[in-house]
PDB file of N, CA and C in Angstrom:
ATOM      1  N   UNK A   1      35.237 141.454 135.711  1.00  0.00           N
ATOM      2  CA  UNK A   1      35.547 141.957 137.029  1.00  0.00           C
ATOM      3  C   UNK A   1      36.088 143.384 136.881  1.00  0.00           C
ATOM      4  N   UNK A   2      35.192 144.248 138.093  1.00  0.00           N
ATOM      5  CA  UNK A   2      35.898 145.779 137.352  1.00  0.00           C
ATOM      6  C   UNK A   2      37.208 146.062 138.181  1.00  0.00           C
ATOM      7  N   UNK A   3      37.871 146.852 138.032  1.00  0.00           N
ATOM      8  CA  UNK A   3      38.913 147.498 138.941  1.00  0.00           C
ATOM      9  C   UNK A   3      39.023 148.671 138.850  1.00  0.00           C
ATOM     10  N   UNK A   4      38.520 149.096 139.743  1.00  0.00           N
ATOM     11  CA  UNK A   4      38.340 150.661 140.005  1.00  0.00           C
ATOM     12  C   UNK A   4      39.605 151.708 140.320  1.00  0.00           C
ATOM     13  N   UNK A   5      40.478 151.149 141.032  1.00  0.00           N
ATOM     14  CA  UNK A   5      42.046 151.258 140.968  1.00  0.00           C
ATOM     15  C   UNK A   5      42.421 152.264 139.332  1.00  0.00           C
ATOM     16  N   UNK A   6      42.366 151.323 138.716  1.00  0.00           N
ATOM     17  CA  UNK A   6      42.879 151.581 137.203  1.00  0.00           C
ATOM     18  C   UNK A   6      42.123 152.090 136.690  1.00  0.00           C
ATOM     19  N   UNK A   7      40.911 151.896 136.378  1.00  0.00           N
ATOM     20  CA  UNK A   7      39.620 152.824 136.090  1.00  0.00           C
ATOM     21  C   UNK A   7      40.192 154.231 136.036  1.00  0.00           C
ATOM     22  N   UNK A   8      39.946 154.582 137.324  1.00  0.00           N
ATOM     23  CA  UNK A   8      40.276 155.556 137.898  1.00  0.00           C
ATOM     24  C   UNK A   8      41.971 156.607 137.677  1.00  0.00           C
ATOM     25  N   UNK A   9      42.867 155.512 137.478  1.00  0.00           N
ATOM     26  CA  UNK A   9      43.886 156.006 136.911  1.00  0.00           C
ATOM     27  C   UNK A   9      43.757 156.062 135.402  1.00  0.00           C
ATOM     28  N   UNK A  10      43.029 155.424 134.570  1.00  0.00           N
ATOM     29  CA  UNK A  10      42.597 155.558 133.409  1.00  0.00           C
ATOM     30  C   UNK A  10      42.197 156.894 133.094  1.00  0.00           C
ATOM     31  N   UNK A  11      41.514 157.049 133.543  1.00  0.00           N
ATOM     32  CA  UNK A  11      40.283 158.798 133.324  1.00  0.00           C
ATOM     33  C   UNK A  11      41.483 159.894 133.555  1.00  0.00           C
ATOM     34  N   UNK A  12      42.156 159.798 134.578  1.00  0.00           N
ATOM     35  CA  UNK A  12      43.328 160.786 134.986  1.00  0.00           C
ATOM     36  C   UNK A  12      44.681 161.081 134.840  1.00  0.00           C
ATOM     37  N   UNK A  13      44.916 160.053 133.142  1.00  0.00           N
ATOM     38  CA  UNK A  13      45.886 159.815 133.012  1.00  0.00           C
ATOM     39  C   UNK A  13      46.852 159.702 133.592  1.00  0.00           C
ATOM     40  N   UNK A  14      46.647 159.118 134.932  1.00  0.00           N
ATOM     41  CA  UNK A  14      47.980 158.831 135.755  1.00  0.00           C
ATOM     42  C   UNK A  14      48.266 157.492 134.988  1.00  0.00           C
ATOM     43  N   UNK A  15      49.640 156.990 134.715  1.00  0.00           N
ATOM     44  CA  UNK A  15      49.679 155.861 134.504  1.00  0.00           C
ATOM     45  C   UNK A  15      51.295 155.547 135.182  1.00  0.00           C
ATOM     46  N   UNK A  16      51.501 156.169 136.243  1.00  0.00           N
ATOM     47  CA  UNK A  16      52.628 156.184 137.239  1.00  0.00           C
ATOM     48  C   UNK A  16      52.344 154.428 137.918  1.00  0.00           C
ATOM     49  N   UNK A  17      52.522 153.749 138.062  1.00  0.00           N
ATOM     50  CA  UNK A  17      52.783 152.369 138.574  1.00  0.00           C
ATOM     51  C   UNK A  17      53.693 151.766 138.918  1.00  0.00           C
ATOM     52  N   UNK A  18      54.032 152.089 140.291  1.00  0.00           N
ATOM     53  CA  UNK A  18      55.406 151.410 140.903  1.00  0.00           C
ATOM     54  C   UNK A  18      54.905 150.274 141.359  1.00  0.00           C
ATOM     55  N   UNK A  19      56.326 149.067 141.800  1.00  0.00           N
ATOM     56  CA  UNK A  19      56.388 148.189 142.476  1.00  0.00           C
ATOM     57  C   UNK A  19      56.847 148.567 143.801  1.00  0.00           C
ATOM     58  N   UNK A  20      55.980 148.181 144.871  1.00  0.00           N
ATOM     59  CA  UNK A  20      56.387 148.677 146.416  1.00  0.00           C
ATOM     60  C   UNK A  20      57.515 147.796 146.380  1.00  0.00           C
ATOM     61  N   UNK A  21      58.799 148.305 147.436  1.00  0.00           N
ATOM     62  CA  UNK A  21      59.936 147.920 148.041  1.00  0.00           C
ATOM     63  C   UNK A  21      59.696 146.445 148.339  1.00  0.00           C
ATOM     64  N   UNK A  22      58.753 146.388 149.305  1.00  0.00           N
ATOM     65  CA  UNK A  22      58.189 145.283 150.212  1.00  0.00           C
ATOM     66  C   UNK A  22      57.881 143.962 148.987  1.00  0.00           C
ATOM     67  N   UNK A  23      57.198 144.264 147.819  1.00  0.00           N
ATOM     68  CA  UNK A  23      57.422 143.576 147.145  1.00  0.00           C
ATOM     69  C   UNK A  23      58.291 142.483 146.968  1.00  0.00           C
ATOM     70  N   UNK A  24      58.884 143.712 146.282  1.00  0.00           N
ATOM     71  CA  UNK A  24      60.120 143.376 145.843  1.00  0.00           C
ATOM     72  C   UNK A  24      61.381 142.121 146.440  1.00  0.00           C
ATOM     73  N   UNK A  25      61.497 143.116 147.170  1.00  0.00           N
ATOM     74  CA  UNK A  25      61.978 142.376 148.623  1.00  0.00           C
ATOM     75  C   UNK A  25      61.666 140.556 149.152  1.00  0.00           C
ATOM     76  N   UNK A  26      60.546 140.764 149.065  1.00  0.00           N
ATOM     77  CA  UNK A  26      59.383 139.254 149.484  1.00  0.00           C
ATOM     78  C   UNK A  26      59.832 138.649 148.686  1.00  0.00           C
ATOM     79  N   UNK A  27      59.663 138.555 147.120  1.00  0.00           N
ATOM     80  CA  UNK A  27      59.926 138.189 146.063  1.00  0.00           C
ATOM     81  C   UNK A  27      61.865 137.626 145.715  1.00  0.00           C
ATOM     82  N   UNK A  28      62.451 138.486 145.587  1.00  0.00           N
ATOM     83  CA  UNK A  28      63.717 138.515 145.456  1.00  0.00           C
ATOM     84  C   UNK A  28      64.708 137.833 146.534  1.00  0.00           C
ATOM     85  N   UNK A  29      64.244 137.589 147.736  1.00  0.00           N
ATOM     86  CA  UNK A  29      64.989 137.215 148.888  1.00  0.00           C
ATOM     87  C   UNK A  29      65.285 135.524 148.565  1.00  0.00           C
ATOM     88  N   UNK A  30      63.846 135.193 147.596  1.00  0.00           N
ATOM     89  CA  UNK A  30      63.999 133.519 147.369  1.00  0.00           C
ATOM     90  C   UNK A  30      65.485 133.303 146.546  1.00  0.00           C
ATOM     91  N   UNK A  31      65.796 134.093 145.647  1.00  0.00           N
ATOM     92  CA  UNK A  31      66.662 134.090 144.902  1.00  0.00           C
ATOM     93  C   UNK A  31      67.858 134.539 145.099  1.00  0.00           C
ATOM     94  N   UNK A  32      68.302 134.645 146.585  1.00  0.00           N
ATOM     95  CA  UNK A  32      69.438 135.174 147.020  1.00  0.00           C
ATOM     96  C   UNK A  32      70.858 134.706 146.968  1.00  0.00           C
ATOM     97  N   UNK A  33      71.160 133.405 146.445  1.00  0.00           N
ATOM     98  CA  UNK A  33      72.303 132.742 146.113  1.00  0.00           C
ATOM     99  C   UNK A  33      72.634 133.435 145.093  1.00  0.00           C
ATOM    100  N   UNK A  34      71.904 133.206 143.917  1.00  0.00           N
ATOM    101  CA  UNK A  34      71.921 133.621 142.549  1.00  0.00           C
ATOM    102  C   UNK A  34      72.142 135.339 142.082  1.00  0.00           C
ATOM    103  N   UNK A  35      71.948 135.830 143.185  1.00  0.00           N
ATOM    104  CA  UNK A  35      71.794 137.447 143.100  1.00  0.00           C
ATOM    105  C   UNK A  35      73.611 137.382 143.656  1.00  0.00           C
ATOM    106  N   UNK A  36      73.999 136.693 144.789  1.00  0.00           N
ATOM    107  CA  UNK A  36      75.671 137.066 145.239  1.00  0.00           C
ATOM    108  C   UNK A  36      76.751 136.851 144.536  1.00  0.00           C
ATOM    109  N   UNK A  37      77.320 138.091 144.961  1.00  0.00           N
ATOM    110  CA  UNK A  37      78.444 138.439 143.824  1.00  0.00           C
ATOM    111  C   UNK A  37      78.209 138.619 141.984  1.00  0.00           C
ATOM    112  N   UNK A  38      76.807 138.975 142.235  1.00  0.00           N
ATOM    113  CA  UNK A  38      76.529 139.276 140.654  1.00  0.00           C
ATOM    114  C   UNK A  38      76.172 141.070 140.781  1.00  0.00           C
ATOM    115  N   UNK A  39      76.078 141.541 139.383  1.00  0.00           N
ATOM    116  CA  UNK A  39      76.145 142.852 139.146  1.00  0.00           C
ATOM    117  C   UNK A  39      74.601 142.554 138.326  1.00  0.00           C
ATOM    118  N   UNK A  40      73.976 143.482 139.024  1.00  0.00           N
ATOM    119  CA  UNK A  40      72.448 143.978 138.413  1.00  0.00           C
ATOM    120  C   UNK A  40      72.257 145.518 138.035  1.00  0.00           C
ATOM    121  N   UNK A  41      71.763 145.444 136.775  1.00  0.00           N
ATOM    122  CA  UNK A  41      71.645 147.032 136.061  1.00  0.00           C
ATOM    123  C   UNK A  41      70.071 146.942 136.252  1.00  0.00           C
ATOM    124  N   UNK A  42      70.245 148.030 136.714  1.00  0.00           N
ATOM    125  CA  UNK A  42      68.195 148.568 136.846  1.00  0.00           C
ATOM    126  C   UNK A  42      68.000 149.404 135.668  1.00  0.00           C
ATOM    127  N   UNK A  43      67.127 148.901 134.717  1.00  0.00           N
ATOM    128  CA  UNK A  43      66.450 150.076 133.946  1.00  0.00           C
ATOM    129  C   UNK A  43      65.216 150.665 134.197  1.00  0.00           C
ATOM    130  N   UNK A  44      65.326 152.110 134.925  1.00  0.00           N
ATOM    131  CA  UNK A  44      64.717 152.551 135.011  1.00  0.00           C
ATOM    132  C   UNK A  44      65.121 154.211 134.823  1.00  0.00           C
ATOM    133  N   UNK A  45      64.277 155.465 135.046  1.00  0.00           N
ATOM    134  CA  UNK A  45      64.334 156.802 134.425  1.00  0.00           C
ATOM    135  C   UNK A  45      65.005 157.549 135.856  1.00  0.00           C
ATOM    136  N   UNK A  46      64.771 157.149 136.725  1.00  0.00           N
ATOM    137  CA  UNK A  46      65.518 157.887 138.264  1.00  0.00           C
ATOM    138  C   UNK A  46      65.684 156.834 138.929  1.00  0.00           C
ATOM    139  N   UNK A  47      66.904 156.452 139.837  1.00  0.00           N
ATOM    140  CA  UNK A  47      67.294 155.407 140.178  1.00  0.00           C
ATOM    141  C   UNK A  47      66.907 155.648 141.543  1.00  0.00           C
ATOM    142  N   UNK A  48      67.040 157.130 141.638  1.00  0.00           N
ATOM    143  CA  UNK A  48      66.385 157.560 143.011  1.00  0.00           C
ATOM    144  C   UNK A  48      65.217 157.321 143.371  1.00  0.00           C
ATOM    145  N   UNK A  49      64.607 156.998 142.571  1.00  0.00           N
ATOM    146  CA  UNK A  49      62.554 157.075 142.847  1.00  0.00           C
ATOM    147  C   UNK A  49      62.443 155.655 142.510  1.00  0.00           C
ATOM    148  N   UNK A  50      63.618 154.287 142.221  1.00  0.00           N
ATOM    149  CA  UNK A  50      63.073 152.920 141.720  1.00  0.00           C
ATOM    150  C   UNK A  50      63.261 152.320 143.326  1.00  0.00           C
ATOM    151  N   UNK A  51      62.260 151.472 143.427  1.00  0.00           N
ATOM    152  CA  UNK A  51      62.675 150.623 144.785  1.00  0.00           C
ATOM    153  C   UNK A  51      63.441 149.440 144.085  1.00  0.00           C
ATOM    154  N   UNK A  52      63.781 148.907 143.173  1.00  0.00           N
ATOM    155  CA  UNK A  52      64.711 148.212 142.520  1.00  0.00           C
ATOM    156  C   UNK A  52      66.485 148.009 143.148  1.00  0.00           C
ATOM    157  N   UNK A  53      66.253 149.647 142.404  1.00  0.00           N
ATOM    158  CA  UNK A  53      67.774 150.458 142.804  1.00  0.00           C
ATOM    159  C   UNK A  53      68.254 150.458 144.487  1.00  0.00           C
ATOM    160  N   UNK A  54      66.889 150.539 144.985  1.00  0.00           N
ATOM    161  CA  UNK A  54      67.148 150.356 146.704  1.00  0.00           C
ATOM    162  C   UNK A  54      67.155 149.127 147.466  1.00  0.00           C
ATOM    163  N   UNK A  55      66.978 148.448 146.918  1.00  0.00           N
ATOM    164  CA  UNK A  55      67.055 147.049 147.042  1.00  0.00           C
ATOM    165  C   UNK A  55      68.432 146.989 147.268  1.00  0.00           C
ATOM    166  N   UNK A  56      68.866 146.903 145.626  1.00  0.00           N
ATOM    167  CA  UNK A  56      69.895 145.962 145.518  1.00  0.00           C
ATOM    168  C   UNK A  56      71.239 147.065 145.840  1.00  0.00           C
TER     169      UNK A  56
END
């Protein structure tokens, strides 16, 4: 199966790949007991540009 998506970022060495907010979000909300009153470290290179960091 091809994916032209990546293909395409292949050839152009983009290899920039975020996770959208919305994701995130969708995902993480199941786990919301477990997330309160806990401390989460994001590793990532700009905390400003992670939707991680904006999340939480």
């Amino acid at each position: 199966m091809a994916n032209t998506s990546l293909d395409k970022a292949k050839k152009a060495k983009d290899n920039e790949f975020y996770t959208r907010y919305d994701d995130i979000q969708a995902e993480l909300n199941h786990y919301r007991e477990q997330f309160r009153g806990k401390v989460v470290y994001c590793n990532c290179d700009d905390p400003a540009e992670s939707a991680f960091s904006d999340f939480f």
